[in-house]
Protein backbone atom coordinates (compact mmCIF):
# COMPACT_ATOMS: atom_id res chain seq x y z
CA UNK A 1 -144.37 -25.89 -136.88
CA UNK A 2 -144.31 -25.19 -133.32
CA UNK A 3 -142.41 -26.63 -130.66
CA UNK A 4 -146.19 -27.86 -128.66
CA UNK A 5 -146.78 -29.59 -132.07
CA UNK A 6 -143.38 -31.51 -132.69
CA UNK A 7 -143.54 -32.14 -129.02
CA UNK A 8 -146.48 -33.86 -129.15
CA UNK A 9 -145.48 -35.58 -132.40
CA UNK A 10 -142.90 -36.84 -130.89
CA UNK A 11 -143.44 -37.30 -127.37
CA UNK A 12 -141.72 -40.77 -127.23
CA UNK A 13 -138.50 -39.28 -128.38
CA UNK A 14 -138.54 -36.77 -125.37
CA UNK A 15 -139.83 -39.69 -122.91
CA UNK A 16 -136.07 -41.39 -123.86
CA UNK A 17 -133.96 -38.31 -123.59
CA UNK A 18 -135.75 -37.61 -120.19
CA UNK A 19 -135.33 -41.13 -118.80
CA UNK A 20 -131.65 -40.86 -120.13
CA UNK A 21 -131.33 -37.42 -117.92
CA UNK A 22 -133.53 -38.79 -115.02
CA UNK A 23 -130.99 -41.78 -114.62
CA UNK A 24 -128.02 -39.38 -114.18
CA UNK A 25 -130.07 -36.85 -111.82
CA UNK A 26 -131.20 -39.58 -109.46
CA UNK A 27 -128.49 -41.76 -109.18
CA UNK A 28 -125.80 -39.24 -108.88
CA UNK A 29 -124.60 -37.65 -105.58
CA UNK A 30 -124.98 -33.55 -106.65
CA UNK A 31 -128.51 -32.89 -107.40
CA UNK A 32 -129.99 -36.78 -106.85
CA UNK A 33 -129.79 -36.70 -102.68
CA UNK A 34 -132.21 -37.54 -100.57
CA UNK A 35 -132.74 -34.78 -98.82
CA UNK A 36 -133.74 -33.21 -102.21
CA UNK A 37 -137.56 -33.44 -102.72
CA UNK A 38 -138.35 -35.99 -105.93
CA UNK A 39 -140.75 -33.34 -107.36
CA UNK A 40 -137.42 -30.85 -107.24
CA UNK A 41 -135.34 -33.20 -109.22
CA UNK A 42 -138.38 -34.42 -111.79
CA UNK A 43 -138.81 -31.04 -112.27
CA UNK A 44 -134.81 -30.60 -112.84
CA UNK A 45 -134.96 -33.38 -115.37
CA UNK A 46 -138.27 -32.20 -117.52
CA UNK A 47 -136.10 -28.56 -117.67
CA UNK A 48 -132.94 -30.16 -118.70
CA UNK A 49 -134.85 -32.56 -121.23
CA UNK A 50 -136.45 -29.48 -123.11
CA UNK A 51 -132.81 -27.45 -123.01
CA UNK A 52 -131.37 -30.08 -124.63
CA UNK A 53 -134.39 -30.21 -126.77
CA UNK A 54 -134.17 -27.02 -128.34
CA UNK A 55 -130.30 -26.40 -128.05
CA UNK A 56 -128.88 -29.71 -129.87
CA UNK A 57 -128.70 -28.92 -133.28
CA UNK A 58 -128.93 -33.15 -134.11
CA UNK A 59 -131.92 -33.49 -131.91
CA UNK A 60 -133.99 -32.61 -134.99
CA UNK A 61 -132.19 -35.55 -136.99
CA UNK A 62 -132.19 -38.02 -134.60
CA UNK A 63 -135.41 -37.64 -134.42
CA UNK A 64 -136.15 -38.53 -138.00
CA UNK A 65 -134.11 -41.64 -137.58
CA UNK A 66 -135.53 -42.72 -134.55
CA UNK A 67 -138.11 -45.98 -135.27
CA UNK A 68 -139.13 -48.40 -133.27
CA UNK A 69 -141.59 -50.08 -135.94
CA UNK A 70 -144.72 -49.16 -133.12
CA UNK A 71 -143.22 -52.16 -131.10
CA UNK A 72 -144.07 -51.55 -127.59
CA UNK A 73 -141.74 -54.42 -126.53
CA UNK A 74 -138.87 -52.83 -128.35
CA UNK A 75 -139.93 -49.25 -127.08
CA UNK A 76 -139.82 -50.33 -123.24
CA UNK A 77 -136.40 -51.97 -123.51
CA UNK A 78 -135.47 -49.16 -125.07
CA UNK A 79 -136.35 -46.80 -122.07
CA UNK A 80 -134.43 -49.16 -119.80
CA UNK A 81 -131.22 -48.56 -121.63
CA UNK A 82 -131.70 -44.98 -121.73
CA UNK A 83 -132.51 -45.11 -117.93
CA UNK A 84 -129.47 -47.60 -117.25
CA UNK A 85 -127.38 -45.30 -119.30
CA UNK A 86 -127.89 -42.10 -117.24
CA UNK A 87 -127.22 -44.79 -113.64
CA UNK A 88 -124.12 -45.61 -115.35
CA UNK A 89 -122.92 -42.35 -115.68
CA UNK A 90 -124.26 -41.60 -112.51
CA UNK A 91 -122.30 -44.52 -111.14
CA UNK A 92 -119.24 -42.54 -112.22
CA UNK A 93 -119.87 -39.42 -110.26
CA UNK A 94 -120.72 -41.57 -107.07
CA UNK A 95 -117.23 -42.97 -107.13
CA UNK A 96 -115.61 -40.26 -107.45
CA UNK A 97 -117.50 -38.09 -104.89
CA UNK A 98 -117.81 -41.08 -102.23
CA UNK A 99 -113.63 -41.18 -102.34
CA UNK A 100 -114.06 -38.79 -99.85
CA UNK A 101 -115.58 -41.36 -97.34
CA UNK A 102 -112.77 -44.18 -98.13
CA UNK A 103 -110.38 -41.01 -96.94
CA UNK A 104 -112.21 -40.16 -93.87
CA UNK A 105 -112.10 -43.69 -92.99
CA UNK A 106 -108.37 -43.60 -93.19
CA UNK A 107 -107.83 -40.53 -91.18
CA UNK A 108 -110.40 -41.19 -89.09
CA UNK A 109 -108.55 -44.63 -88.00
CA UNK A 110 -105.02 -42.89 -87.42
CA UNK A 111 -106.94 -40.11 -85.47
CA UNK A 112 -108.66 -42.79 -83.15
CA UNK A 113 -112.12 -41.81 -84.44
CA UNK A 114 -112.40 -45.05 -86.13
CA UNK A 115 -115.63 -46.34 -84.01
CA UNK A 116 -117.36 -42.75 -84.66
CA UNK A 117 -119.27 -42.26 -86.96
CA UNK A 118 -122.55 -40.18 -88.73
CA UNK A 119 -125.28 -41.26 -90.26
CA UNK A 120 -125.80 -40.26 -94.44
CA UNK A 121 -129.25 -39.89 -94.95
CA UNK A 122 -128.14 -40.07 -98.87
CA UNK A 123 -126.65 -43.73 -98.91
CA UNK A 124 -128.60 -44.72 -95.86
CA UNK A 125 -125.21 -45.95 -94.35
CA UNK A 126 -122.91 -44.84 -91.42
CA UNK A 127 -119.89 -42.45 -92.49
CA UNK A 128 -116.72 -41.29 -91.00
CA UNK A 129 -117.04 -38.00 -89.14
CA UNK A 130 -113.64 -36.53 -91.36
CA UNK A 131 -115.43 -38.26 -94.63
CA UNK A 132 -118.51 -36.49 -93.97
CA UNK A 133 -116.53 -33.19 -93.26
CA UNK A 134 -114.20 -33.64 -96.49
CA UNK A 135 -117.76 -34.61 -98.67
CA UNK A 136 -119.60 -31.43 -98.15
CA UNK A 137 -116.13 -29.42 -98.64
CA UNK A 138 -116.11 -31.16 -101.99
CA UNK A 139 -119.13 -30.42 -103.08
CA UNK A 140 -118.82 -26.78 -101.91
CA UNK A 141 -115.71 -26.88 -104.13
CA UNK A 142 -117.47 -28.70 -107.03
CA UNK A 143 -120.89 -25.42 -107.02
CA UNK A 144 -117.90 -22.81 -106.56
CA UNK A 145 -116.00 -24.09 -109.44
CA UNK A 146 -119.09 -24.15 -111.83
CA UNK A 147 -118.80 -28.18 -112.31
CA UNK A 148 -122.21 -28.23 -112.60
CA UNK A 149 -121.89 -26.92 -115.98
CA UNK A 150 -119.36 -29.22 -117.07
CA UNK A 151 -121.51 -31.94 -116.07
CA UNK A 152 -124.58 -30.10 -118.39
CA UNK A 153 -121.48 -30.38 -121.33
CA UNK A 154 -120.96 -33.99 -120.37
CA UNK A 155 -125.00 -34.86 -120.57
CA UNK A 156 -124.75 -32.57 -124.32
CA UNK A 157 -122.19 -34.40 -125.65
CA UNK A 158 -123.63 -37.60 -124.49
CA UNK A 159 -126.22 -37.16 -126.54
CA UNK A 160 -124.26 -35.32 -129.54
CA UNK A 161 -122.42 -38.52 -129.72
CA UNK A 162 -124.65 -41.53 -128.60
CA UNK A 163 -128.31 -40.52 -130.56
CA UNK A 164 -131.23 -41.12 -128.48
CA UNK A 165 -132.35 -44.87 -128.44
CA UNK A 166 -128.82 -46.29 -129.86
CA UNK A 167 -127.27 -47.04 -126.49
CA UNK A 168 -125.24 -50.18 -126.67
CA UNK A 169 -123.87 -51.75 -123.91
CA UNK A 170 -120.34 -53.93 -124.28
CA UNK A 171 -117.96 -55.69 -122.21
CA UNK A 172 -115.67 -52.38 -122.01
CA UNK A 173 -117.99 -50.93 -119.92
CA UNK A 174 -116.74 -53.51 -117.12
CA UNK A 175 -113.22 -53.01 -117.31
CA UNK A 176 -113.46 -48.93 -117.71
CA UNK A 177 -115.50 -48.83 -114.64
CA UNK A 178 -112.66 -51.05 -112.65
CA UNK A 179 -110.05 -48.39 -114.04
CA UNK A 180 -112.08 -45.89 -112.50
CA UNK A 181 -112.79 -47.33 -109.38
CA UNK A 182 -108.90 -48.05 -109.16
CA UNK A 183 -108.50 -44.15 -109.93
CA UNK A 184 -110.90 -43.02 -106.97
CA UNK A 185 -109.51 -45.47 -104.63
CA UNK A 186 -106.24 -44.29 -104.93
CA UNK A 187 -107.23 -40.42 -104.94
CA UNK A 188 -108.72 -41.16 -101.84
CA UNK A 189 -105.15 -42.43 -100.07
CA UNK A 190 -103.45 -38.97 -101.92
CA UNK A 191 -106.20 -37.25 -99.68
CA UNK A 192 -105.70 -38.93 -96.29
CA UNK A 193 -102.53 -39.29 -96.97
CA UNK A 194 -100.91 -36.00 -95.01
CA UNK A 195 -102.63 -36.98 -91.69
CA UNK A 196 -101.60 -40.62 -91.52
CA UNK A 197 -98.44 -39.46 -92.59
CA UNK A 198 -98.41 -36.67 -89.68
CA UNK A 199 -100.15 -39.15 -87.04
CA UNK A 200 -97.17 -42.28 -87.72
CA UNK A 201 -94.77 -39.04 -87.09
CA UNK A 202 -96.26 -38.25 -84.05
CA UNK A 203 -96.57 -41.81 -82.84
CA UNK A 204 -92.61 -41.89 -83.18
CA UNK A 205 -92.30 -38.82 -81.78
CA UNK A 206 -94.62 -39.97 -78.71
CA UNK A 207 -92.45 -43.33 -78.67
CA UNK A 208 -89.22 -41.95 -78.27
CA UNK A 209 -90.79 -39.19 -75.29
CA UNK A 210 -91.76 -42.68 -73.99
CA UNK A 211 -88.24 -44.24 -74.17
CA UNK A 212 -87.08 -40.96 -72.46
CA UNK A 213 -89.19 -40.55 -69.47
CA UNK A 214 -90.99 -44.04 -68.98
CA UNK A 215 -92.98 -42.58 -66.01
CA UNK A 216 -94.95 -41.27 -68.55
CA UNK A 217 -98.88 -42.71 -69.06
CA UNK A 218 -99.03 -43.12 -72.91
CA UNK A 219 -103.09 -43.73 -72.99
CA UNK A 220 -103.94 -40.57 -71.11
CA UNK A 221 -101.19 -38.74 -73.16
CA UNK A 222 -100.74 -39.90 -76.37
CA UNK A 223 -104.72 -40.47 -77.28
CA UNK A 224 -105.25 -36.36 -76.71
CA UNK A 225 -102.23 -35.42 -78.76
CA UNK A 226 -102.77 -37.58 -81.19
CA UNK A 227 -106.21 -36.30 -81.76
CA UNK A 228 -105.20 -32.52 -81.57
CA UNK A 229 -101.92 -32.98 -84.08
CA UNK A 230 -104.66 -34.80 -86.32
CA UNK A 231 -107.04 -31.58 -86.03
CA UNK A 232 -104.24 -29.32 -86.56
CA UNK A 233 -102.87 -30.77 -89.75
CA UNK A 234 -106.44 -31.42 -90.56
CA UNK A 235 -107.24 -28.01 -91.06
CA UNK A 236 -103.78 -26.60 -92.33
CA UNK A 237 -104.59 -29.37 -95.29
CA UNK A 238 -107.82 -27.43 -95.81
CA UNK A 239 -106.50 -25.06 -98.56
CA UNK A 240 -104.70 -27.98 -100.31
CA UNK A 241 -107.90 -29.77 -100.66
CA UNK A 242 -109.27 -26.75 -101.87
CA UNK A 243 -106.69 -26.62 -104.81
CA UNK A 244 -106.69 -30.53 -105.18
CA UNK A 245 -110.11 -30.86 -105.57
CA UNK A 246 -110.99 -29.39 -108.96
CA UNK A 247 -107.67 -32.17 -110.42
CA UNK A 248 -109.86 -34.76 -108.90
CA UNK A 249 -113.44 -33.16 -110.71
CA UNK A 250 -111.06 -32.79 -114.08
CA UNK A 251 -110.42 -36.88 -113.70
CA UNK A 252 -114.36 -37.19 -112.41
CA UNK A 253 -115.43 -35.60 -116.17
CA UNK A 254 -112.57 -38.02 -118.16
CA UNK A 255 -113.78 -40.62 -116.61
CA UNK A 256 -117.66 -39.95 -117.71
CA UNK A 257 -116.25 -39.03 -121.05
CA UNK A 258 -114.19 -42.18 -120.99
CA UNK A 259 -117.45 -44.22 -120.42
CA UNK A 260 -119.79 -42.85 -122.45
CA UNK A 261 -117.25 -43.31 -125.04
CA UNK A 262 -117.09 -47.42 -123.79
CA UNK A 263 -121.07 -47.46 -123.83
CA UNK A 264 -120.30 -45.74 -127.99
CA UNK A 265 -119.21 -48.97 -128.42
């Protein structure tokens, strides 16, 4: 039998396993922005859907299990799962990408950029200048280290273990997303970390100049130095990220795993 025949036989099997990969695709922050056209990322998810297709040797029997009795009440909550299943998970790469603006914010406070900021065309929200910076340095990081294909593995598995139209949703799902969002948040103060560190060290510094020769004007002074010292250590942290960010993609993927495992019930 060819695959044109099975496919049509069983087209509403694929229409679930696409809605589950169209949920993660849209809703996460890698290939779902905005600035991404939506025929780009349908087309993504209709290429992904017939990889996993062919390549996942339980496809075949979950495919014989799957029954939905011809219900189509049953059939259309079962596409919103699937769809709310792939958000979820998308939910999970948002945090951990978006850690990157909580960061910026930081720095961008103890650098006296707090009142400037960009506009993301992704979230439709304004965004610290350093947060915006440190976000497309991640996701430089995140192509050059292959995560992509890690996140492929994570949508495989996801479907090795959780069969296509048996996603259950439980109270665990709640309290594994707060761990996670505790786990971002405080990534996010590791990051910015260094540069408030270095700008309270300068602001001593600066104060005990002060103390020394009081003559001195502290606003035309100490804004400018502050904001170059900030710069400097700013880039000299550049190379840290660089090695820093692939921990934080490691905990991005345990966390996924760590959800889809909640959502396993």
């Amino acid at each position: 039998m060819d695959f044109f025949t099975v496919f049509a036989q069983n087209w509403d099997f694929y229409l679930l396993l696409f809605l589950r990969v169209s949920g993660l695709i849209f809703s996460s922050p890698i290939f779902g922005r905005r600035n991404i056209p939506n025929v780009v990322k349908i087309g993504y998810c209709i290429c992904i859907s017939l990889l996993f297709l062919q390549s996942i040797p339980q496809i075949s029997e979950q495919m014989q299990a799957f029954d939905y009795h011809d219900d189509t009440l049953i059939y259309i909550f079962l596409c919103i799962k699937e769809l709310l299943f792939g958000v979820i998970l998308g939910y999970v790469l948002n945090l951990f990408f978006n850690l990157t603006f909580t960061a910026g914010q930081l720095i961008d406070m103890q650098m006296g950029f707090g009142m400037v900021n960009v506009f993301d065309v992704q979230n439709n929200i304004s965004i610290p200048m350093v947060g915006n910076f440190l976000n497309i340095l991640m996701l430089l990081v995140f192509f050059a280290t292959r995560g992509y294909e890690r996140l492929l593995k994570i949508m495989y598995l996801s479907i090795e273990k959780i069969p296509i139209g048996q996603v259950s949703f439980n109270a665990n799902i709640g309290w594994v997303a707060l761990e996670l969002f505790i786990q971002a948040f405080l990534l996010a103060v590791i990051v910015a970390m260094p540069i408030i560190a270095s700008g309270l060290l300068g602001e001593a510094c600066f104060g005990i100049l002060m103390r020394m020769v009081p003559q001195m004007n502290a606003f035309s002074i100490g804004i400018p130095v502050k904001i170059v010292l900030g710069f400097l250590v700013l880039f000299a942290m550049i190379p840290v990220y660089v090695a820093f960010m692939p921990q934080v993609f490691d905990q991005m993927f345990a966390g996924l795993e760590q959800m889809f495992a909640a959502l396993t019930g």
